[in-house]
Protein backbone atom coordinates (compact mmCIF):
# COMPACT_ATOMS: atom_id res chain seq x y z
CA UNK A 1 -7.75 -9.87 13.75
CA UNK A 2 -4.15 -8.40 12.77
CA UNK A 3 -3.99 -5.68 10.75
CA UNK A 4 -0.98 -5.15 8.69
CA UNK A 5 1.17 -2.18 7.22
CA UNK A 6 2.61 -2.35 3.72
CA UNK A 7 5.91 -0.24 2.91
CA UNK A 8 7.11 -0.43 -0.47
CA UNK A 9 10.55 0.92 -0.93
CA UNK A 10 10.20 3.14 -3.90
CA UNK A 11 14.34 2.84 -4.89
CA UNK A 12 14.08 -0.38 -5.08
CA UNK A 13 11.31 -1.08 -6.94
CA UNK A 14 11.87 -2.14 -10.41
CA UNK A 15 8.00 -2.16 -11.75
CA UNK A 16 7.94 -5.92 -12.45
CA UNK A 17 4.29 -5.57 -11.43
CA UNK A 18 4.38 -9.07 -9.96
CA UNK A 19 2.69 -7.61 -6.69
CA UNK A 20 -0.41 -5.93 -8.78
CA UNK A 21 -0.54 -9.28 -10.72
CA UNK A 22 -1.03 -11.16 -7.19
CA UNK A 23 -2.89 -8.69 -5.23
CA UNK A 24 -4.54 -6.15 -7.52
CA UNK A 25 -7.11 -4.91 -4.76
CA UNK A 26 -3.58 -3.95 -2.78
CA UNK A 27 -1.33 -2.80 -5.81
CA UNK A 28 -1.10 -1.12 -8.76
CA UNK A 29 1.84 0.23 -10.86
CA UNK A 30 1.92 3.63 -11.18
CA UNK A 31 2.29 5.98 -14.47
CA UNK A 32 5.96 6.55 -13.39
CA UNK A 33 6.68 2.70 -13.28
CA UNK A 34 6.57 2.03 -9.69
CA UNK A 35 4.53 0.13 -7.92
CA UNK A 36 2.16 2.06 -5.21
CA UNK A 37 -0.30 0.57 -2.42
CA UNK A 38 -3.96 1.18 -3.62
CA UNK A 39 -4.52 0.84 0.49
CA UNK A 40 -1.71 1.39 3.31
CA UNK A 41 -3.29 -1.44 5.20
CA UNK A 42 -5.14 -4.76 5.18
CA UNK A 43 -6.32 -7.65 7.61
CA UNK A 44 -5.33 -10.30 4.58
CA UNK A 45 -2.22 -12.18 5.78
CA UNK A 46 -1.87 -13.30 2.11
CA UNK A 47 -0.08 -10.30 2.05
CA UNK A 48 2.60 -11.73 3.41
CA UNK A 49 3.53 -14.47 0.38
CA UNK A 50 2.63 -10.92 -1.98
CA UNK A 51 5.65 -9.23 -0.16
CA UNK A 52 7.84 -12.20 -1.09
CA UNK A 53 7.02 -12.58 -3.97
CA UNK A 54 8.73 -9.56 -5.21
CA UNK A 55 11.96 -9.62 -7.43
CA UNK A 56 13.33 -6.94 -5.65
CA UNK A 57 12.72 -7.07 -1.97
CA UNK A 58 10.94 -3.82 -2.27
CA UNK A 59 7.90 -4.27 -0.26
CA UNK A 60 7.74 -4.97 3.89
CA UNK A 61 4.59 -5.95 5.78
CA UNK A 62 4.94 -4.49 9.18
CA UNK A 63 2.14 -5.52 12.26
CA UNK A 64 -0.11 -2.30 12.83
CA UNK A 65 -1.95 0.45 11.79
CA UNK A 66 -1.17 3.09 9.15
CA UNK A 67 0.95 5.86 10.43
């Protein structure tokens, strides 16, 4: 099983929130607007269509582990 890395570009977030709205267990808005990963990783490939989802191209799914 893949695991995968999530990267969220912090400048280009806008805070639409549409990732927390799709993956909640993976995302979460923070208190200064921006969107933040609740966990660095995850085995779910439905984080994939999560990633492009987003209005501003902000987040990036990369194949391995945290670094």
């Amino acid at each position: 099983m893949s695991t995968y890395r999530i990267v969220i570009d912090r400048s280009l977030c806008s805070g639409y929130g549409t990732c927390a709205d799709l993956a909640p267990e993976l995302f979460e808005i923070g208190a200064d607007g921006v969107a933040a990963t609740r966990r660095g990783t995850t085995d779910d490939p439905g984080v994939f269509d999560t990633a492009a989802a987003c209005p501003m191209g902000a987040i990036a799914v990369e194949d391995g582990p945290e670094q």
